[in-house]
Protein backbone atom coordinates (compact mmCIF):
# COMPACT_ATOMS: atom_id res chain seq x y z
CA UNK A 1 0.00 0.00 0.00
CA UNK A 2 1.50 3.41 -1.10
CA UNK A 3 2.46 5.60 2.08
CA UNK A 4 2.66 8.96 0.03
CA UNK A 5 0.33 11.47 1.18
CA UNK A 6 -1.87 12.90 -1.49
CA UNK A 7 -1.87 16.60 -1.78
CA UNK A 8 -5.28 18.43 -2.56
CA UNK A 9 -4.60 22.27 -2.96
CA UNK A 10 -7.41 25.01 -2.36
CA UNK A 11 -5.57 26.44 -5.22
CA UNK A 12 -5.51 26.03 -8.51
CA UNK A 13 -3.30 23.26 -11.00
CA UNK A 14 -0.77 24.87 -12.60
CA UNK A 15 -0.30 27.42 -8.90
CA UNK A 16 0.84 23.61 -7.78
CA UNK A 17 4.44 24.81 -8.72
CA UNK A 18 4.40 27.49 -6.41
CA UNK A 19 5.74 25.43 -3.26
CA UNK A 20 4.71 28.45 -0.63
CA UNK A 21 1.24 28.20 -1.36
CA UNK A 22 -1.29 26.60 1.36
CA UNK A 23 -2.13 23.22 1.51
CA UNK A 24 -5.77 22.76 2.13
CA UNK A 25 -5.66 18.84 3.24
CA UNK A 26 -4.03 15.64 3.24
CA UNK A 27 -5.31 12.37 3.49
CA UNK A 28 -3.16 9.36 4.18
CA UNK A 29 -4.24 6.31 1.77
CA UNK A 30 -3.08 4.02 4.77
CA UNK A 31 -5.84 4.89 7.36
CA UNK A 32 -8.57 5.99 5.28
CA UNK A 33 -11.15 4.92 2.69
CA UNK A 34 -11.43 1.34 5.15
CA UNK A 35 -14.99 1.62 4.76
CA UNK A 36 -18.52 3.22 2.73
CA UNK A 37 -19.05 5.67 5.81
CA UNK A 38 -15.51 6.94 5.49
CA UNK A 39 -15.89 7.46 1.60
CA UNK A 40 -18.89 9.27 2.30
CA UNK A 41 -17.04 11.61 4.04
CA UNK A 42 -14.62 12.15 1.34
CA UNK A 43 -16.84 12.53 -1.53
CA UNK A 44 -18.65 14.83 0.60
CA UNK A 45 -15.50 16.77 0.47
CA UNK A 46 -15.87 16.51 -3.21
CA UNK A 47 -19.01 19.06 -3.09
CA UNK A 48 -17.66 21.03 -0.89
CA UNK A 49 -15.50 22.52 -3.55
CA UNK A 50 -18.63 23.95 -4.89
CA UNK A 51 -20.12 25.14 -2.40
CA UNK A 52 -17.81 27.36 -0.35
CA UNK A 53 -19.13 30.70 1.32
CA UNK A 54 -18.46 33.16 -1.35
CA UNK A 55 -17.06 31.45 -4.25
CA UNK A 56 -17.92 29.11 -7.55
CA UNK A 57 -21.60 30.44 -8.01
CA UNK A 58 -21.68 33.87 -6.28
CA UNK A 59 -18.93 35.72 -7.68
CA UNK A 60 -17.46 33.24 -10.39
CA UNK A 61 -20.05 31.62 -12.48
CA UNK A 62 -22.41 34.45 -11.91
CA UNK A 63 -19.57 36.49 -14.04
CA UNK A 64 -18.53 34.15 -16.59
CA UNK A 65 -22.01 32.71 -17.21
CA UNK A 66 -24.62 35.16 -16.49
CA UNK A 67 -23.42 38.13 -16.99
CA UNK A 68 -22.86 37.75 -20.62
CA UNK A 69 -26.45 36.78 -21.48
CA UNK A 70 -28.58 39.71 -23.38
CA UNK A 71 -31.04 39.84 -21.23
CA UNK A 72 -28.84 41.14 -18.20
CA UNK A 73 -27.32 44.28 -17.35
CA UNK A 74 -24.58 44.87 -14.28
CA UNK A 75 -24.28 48.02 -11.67
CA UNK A 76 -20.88 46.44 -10.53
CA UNK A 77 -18.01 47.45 -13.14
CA UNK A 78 -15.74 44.45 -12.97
CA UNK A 79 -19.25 42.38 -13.67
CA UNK A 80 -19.81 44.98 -16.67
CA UNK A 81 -16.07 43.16 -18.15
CA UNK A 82 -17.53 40.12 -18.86
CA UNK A 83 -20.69 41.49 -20.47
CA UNK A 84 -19.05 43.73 -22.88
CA UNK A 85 -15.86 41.10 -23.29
CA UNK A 86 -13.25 43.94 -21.76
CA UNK A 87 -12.18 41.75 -19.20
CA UNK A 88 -8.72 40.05 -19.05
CA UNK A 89 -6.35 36.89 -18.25
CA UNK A 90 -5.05 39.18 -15.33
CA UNK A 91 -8.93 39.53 -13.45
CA UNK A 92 -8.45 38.36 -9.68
CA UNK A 93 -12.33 38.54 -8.93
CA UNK A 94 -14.29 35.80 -10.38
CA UNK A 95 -11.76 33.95 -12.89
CA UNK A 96 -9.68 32.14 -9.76
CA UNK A 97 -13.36 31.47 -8.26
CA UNK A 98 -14.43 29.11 -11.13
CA UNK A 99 -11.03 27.59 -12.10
CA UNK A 100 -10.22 26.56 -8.53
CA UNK A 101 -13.22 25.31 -7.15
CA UNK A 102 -13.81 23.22 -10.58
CA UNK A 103 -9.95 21.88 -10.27
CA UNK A 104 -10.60 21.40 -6.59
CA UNK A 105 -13.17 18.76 -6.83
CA UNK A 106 -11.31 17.36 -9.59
CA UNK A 107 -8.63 16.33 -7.40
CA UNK A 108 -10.76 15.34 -4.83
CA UNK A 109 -12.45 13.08 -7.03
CA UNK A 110 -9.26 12.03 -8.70
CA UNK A 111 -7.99 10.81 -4.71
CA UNK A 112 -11.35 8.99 -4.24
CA UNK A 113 -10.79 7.28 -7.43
CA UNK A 114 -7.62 6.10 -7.08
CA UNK A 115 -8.23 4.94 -3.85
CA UNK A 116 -11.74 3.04 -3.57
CA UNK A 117 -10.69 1.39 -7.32
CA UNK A 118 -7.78 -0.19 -5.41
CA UNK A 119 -9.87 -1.86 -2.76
CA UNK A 120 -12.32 -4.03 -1.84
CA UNK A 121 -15.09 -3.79 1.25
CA UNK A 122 -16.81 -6.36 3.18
CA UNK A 123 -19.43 -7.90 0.39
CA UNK A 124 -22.51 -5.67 1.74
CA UNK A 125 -20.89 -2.73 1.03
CA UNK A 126 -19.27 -3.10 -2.52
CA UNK A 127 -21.94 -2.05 -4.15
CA UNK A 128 -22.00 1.26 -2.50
CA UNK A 129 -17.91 1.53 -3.06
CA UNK A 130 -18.92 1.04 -6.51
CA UNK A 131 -21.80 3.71 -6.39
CA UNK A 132 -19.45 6.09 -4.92
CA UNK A 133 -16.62 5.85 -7.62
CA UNK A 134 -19.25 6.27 -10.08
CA UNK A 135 -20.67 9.46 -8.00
CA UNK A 136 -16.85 10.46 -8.05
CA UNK A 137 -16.62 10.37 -11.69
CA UNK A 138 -19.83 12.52 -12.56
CA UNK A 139 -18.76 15.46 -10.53
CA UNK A 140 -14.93 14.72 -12.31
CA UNK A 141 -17.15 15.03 -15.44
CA UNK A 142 -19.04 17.93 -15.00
CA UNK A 143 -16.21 19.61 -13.70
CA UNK A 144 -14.38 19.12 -16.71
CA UNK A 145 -17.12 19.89 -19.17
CA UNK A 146 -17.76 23.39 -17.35
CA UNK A 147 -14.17 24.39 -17.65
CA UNK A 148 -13.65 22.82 -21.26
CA UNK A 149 -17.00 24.95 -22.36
CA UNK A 150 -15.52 28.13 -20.79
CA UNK A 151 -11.54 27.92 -21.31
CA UNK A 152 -11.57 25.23 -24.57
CA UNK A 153 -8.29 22.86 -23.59
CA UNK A 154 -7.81 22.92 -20.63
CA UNK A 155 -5.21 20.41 -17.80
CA UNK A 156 -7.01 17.15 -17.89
CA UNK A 157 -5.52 15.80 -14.23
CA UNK A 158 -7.03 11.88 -14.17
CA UNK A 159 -4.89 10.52 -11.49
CA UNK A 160 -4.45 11.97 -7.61
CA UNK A 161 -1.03 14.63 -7.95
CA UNK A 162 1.57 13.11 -5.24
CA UNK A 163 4.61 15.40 -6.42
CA UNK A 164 4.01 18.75 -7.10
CA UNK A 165 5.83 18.72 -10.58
CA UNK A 166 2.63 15.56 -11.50
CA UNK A 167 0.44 18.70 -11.16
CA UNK A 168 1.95 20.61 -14.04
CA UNK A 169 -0.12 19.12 -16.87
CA UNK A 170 0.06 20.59 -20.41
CA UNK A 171 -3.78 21.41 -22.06
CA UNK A 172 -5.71 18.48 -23.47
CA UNK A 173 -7.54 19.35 -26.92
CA UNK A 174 -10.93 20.14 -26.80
CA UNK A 175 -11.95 17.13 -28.12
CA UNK A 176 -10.01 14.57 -26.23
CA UNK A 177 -11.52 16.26 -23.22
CA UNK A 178 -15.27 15.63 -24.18
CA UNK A 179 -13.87 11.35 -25.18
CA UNK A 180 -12.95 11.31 -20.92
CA UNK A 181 -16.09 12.71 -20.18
CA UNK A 182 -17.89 10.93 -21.81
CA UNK A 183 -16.22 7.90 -20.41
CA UNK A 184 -16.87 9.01 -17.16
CA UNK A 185 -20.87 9.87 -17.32
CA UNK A 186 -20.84 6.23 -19.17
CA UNK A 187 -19.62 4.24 -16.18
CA UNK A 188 -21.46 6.68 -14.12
CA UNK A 189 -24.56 5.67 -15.89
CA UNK A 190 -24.29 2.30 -15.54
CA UNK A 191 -23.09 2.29 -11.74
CA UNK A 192 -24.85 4.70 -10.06
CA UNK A 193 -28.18 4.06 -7.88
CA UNK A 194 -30.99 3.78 -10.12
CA UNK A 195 -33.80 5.20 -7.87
CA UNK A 196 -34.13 8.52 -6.27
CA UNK A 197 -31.70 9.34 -3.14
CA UNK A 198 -32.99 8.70 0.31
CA UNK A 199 -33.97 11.99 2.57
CA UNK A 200 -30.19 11.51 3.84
CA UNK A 201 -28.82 12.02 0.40
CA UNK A 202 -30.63 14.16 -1.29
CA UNK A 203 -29.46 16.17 -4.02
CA UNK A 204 -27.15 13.42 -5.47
CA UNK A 205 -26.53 12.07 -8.99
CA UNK A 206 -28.54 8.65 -9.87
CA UNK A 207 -28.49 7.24 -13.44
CA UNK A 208 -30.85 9.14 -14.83
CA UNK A 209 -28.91 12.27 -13.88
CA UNK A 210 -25.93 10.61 -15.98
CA UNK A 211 -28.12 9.86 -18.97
CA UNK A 212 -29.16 13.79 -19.14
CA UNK A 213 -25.89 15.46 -18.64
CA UNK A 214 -24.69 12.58 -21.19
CA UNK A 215 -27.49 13.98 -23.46
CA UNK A 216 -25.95 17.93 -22.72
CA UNK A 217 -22.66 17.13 -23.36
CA UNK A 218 -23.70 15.24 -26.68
CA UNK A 219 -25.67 18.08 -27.81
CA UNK A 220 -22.83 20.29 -27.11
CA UNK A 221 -20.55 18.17 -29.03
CA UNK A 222 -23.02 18.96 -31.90
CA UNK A 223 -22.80 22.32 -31.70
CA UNK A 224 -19.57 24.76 -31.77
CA UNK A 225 -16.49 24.36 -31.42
CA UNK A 226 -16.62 20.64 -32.32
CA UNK A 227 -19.59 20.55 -34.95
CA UNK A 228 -19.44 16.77 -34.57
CA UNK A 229 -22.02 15.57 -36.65
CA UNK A 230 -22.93 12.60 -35.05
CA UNK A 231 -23.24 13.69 -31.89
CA UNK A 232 -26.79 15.11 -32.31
CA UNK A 233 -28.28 11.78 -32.89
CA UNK A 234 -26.42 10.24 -29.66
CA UNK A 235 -28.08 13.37 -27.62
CA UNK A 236 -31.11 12.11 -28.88
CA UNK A 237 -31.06 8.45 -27.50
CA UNK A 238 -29.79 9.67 -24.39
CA UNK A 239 -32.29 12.87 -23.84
CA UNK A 240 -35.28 9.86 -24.50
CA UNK A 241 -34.21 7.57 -22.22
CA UNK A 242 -34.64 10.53 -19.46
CA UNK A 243 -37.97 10.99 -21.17
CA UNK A 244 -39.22 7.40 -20.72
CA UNK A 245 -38.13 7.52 -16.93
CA UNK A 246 -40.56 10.51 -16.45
CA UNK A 247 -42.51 10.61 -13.01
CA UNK A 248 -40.73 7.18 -11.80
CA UNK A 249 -38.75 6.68 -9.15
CA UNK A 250 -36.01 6.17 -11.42
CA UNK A 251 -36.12 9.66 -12.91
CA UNK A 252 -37.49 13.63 -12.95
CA UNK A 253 -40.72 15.17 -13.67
CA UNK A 254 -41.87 18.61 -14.88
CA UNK A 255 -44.20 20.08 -11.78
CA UNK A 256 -47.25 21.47 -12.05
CA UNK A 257 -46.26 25.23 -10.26
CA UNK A 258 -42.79 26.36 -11.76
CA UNK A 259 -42.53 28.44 -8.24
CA UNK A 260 -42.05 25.53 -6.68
CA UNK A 261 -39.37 23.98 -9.94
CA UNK A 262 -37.53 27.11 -8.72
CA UNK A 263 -38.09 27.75 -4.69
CA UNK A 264 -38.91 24.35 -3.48
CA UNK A 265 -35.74 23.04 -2.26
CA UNK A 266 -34.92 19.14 -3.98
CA UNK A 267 -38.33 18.51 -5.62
CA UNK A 268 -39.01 15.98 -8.16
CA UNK A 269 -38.43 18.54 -11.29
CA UNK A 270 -34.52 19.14 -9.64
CA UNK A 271 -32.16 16.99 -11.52
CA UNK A 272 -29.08 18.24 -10.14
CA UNK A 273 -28.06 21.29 -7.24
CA UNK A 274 -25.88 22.20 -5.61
CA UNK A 275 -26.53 21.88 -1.83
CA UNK A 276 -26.75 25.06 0.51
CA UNK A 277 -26.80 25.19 3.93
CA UNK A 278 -26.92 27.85 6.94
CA UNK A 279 -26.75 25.15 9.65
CA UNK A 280 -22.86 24.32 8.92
CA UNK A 281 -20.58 27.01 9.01
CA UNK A 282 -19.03 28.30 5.22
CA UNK A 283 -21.82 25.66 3.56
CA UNK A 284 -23.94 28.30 2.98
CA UNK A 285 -24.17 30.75 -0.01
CA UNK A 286 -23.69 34.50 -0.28
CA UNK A 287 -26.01 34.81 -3.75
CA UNK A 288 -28.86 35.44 -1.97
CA UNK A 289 -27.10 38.90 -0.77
CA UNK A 290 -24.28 39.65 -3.66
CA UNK A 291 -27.09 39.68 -6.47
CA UNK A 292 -29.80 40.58 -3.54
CA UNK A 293 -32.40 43.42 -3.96
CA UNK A 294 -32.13 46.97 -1.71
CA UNK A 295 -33.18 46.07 1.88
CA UNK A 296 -35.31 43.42 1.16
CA UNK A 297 -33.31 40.72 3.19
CA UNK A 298 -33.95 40.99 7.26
CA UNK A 299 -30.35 42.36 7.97
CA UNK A 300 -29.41 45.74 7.39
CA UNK A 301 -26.92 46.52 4.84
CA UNK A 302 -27.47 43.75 2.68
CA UNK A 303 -28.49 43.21 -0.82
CA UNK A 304 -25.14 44.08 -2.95
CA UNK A 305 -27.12 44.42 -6.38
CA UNK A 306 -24.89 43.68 -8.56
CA UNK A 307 -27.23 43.57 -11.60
CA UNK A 308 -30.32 43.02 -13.03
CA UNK A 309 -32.12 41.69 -15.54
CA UNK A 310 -33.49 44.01 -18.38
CA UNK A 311 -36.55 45.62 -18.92
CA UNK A 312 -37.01 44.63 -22.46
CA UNK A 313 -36.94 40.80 -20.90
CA UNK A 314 -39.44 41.54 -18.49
CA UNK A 315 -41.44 42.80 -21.06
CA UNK A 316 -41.02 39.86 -23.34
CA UNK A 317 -42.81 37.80 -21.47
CA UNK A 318 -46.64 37.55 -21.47
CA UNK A 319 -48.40 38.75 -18.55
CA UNK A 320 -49.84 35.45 -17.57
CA UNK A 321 -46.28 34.08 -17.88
CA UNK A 322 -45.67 33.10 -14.30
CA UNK A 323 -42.21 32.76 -15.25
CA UNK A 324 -41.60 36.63 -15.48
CA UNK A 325 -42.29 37.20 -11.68
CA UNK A 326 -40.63 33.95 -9.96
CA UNK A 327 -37.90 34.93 -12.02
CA UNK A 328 -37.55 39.16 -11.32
CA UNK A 329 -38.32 40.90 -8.63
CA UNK A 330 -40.11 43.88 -10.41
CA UNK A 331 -42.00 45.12 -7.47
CA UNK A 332 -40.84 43.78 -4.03
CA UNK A 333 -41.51 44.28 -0.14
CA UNK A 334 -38.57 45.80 1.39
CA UNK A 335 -37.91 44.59 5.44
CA UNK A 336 -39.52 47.85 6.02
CA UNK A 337 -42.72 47.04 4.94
CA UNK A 338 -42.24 49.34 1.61
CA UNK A 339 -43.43 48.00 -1.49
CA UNK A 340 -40.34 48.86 -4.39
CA UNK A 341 -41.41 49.09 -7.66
CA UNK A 342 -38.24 49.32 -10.37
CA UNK A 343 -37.40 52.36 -12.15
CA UNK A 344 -38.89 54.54 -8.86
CA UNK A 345 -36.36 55.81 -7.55
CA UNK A 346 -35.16 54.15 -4.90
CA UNK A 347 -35.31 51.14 -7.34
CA UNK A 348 -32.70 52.61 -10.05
CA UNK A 349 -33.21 51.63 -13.32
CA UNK A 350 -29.82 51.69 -13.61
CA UNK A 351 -28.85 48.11 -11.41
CA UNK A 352 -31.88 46.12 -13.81
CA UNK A 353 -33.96 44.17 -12.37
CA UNK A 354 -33.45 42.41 -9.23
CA UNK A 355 -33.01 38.10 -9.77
CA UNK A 356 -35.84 36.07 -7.66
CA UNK A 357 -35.05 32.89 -7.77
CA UNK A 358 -32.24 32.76 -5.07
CA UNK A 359 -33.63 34.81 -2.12
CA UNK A 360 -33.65 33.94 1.91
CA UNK A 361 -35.00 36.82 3.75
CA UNK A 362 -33.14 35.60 6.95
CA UNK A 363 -29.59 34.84 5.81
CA UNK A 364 -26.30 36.84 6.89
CA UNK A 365 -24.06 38.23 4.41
CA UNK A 366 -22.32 34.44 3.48
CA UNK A 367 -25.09 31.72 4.61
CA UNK A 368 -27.89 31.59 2.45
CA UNK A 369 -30.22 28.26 2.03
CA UNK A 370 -31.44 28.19 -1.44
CA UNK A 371 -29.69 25.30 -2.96
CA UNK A 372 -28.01 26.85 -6.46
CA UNK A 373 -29.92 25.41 -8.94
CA UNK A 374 -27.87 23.44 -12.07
CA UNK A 375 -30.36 21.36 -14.05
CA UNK A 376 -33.65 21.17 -14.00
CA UNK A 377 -35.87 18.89 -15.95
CA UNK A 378 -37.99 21.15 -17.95
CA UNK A 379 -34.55 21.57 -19.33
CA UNK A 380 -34.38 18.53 -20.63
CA UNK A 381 -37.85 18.67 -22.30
CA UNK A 382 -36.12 21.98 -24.34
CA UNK A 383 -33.34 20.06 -25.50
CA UNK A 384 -35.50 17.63 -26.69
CA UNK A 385 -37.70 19.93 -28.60
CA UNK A 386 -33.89 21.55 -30.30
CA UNK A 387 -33.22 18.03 -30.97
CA UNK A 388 -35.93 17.00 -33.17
CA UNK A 389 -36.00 19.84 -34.64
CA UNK A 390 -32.73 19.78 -35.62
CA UNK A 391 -32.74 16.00 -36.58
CA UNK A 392 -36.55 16.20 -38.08
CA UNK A 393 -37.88 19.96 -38.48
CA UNK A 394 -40.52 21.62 -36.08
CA UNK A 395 -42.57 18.43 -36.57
CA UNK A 396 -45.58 17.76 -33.86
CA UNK A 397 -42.95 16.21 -31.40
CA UNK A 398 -41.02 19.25 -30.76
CA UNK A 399 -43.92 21.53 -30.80
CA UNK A 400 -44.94 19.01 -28.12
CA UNK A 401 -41.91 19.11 -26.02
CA UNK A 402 -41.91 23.35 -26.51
CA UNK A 403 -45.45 23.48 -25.13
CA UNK A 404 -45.41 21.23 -22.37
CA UNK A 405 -42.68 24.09 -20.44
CA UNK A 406 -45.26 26.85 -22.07
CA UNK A 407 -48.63 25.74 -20.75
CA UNK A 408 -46.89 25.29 -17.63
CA UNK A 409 -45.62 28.22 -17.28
CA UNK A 410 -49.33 29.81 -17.88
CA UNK A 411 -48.14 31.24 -21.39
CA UNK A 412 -49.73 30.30 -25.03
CA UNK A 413 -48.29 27.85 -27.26
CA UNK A 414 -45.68 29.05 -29.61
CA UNK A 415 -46.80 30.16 -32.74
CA UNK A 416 -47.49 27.13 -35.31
CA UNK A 417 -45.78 26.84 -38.91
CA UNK A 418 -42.89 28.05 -38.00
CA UNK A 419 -39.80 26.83 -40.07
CA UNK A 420 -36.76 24.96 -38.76
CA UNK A 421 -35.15 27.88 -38.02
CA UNK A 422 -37.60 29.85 -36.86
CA UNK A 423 -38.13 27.04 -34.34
CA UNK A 424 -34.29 26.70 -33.48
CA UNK A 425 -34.67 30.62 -32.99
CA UNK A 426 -38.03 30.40 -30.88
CA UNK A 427 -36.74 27.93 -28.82
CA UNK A 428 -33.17 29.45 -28.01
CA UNK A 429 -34.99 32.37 -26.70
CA UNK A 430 -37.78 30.23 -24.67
CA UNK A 431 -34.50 28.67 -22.86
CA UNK A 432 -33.94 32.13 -21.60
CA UNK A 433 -37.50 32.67 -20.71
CA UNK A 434 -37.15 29.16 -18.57
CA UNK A 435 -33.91 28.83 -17.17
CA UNK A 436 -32.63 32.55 -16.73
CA UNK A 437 -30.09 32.91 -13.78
CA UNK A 438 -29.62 28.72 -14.04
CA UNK A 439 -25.83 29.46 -15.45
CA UNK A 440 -26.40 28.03 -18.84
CA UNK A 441 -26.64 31.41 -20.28
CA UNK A 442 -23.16 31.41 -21.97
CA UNK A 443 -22.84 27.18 -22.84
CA UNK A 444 -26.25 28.13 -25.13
CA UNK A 445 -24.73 31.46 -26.85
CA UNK A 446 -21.44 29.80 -27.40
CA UNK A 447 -22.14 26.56 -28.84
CA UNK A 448 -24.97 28.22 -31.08
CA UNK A 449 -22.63 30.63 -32.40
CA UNK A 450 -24.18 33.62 -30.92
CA UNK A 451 -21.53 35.37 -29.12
CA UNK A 452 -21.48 38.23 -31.98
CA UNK A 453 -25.07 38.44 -31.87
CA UNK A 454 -25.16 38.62 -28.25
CA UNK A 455 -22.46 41.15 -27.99
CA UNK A 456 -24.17 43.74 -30.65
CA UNK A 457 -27.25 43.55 -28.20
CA UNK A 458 -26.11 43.66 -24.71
CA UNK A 459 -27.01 46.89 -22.71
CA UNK A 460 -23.52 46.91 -21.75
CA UNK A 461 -22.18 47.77 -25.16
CA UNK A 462 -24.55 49.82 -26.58
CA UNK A 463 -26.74 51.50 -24.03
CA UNK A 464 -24.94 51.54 -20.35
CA UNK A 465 -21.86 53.35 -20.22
CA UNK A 466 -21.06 52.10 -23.92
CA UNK A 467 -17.82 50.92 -24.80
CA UNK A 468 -18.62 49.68 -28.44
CA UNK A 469 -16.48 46.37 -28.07
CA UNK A 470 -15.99 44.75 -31.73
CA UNK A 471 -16.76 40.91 -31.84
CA UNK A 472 -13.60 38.98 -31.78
CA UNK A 473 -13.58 35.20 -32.29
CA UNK A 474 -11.01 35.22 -29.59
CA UNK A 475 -14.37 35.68 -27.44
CA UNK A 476 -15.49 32.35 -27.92
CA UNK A 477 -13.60 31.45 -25.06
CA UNK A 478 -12.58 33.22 -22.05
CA UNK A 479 -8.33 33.78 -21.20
CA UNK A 480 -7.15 31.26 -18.46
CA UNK A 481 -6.14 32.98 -15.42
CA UNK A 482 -2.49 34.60 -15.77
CA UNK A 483 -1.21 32.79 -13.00
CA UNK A 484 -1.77 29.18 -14.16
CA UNK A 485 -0.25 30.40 -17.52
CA UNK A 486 2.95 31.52 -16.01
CA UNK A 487 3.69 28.80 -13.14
CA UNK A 488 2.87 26.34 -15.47
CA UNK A 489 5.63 25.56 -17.93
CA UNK A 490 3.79 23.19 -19.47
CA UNK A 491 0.87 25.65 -20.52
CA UNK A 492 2.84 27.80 -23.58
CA UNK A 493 0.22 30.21 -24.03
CA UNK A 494 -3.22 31.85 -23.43
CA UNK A 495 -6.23 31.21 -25.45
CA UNK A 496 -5.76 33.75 -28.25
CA UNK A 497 -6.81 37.18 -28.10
CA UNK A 498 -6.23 37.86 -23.87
């Protein structure tokens, strides 16, 4: 048995050469992993690199995500950067808060790996060991296909770092990165649980979870960078078998209220979350106040506002579309018992309009509850109306799969005749309508080559304080931080452009 201590940083990969820099934890292969309840406690660890007080969601993928969508606008500057693409490889705000916490659980995952693959419990629990690799590998996974769809090739670490010099890893091409993920939602598939988690693990991956980020990543794969022409068809098999385990206990549902979709905390809609908590210290989540209306929340001095969304998306929306209001706050309550309506003054116009989808009246500045919301399954009903549509034209199918997330959401069907792209169009800009504020915002404008498009109409660059940025293809993908570039010798250069 190896006696080498694994190292798992709180920093990033390529910081790993930098031998002053803190070492979060070590765990000694020779006394742990003996048993399920102690791997529980490491892949618990695992999330925990997700959901740190102020960190992946709150100020990283808020920026890198979010921000960039159309139908948002930001009163914080260094959020303004990302919408109007002036930011840069040198940004110490929300760049280090994706890459690290994204790296983090990969090497946590890569440890747990390594380790339970090499052993063998007592015969009652080796089906859990292998349930727990296979949880392992999906977070690996969708760590890697977050960073690959925001950086392009990126360090592909498979295997726990015991030297610091094993952490310096050259970038993996793009599409050798999408061939391991896909080999790890594959065994994921097949060895996770295949019913719903118990009320002791709830908000964990089963095999239906597997099967839908399996369809995402396919789908992806179809779309840009890769154009893989295949892949679309393999999305397909994979967003149907998600379909067939509707309302089971093997699989998701859409609900009948999308307020409760969005505010009721691990319902049967929820296909993945992240978990949030203000009952263990640093579990909880500071979203709640850094994107957090004008005294609304209970505590004085909170609610950060750092943007909004616009009022040309409220406005898009019907007025039956229930979406619109669990979605923005356009009129709120405020702890004094003043009813805030936007654009009044005290409710600037300026700051957009306040998110409602993440809001606990009680939290402190850093421990919010709402559980940070990742996929939902009304998503998947989306893809599968792109999917025939793009495989078969707007044919009765997808207009079937569009409407099911419309009469839901209160709002009329979408208009009928429409041509195959008028479809791909319509349904592009329903995602936005449904999942606003769900960080998928950027992985839909980049892979349907809409970054230009998306730049020409962002508030940011033509209306508030307008800096007239000219599309770049460079801004297909955003730089790598500076600091993995140059304490990594085996990364040669930044993505081009930054």
């Amino acid at each position: 048995m190896k006696k080498l201590k694994y190292i798992i940083l709180l920093i990033s990969l390529a910081a790993c050469s930098n031998l002053e820099e803190e070492v979060y934890s070590e765990i000694s292969p020779s006394n742990y992993y003996q048993n399920v309840a102690e791997a529980e406690v490491a892949v618990t660890s695992i999330y925990n690199s997700y959901n740190r007080a102020v960190s992946l969601y709150d100020f990283g993928l808020s920026s890198l995500t979010v921000v960039p969508s159309p139908k948002m606008q930001s009163k914080t500057s260094w959020r303004r950067k990302w919408a109007n693409y002036t930011t840069d490889a040198t940004d110490a705000i929300s760049l280090p808060r994706v890459w690290r916490p994204f790296y983090q659980g990969i090497f946590r995952s890569n440890v747990l790996i390594a380790e339970l693959e090499g052993r063998e419990f007592i015969s009652e629990e080796e089906t859990a060991r292998k349930e727990i690799i296979a949880e392992a590998k999906f977070l690996r996974s969708w760590s890697f296909f977050n960073l690959v769809q925001l950086f392009g090739a990126v360090p592909m670490p498979l295997k726990p770092a015991i030297k610091a010099e094993e952490a310096q890893l050259p970038r993996t091409p793009i599409a050798n990165v999408y061939q391991q993920i896909i080999l790890d939602l594959q065994e994921a598939e097949t060895n996770l649980p295949s019913n719903k988690r118990s009320e002791t693990q709830l908000g964990r991956p089963i095999q239906a979870t597997a099967k839908f980020l399996l369809a995402k990543v396919y789908l992806t794969m179809a779309g840009l960078p890769l154009e893989d022409a295949s892949a679309m068809a393999l999305a397909n098999t994979k967003i149907q078998e998600v379909i067939d385990l509707e309302d089971t206990a093997q699989g998701y549902k859409l609900l009948e209220s999308y307020a409760d979709a969005i505010w009721v905390e691990n319902n049967d809609e929820r296909i993945f979350a992240i978990q949030q908590t203000q009952s263990v210290s640093s579990q909880g989540t500071a979203f709640g106040h850094v994107w957090g209306s004008r005294n609304r929340l209970n505590n004085p001095g909170l609610g950060q506002r750092h943007g909004g969304f616009t009022k040309d998306f409220y406005d898009s929306f019907e007025a039956t579309d229930v979406r619109r209001d669990v979605t923005m706050a356009y009129s709120y309550v405020d702890r004094d018992g003043i009813t805030r309506t936007f654009a009044d003054g005290y409710y600037p116009e300026r700051e957009g309009i306040y998110q409602n989808k993440y809001v606990d009246l009680d939290q402190n500045a850093v421990d919010g509850d709402p559980d940070m919301i990742v996929y939902r399954y009304s998503d998947a009903l989306l893809m599968a109306a792109e999917i025939e549509n793009s495989l078969n034209g707007p044919t009765a199918t997808a207009y079937g799969y569009l409407n099911r997330v419309r009469t839901r959401a209160n709002a009329t069907d979408a208009p009928a005749g429409m041509t195959q792209q008028e479809f791909a169009e319509y349904t592009y800009e329903e995602r936005y309508k449904e999942l606003s504020f769900e960080f998928q915002e950027i992985y839909d404008i980049r892979r349907l080559g809409k970054v230009e498009e998306v730049l020409s109409q962002h508030p940011e660059n033509i209306i508030w304080a307008p800096t007239n940025t000219a599309y770049n293809p460079n801004f297909n993908l955003w730089p790598l931080p500076v600091g993995e570039v140059n304490t990594n010798p085996e990364i040669l250069e930044n993505n081009p452009g930054w």
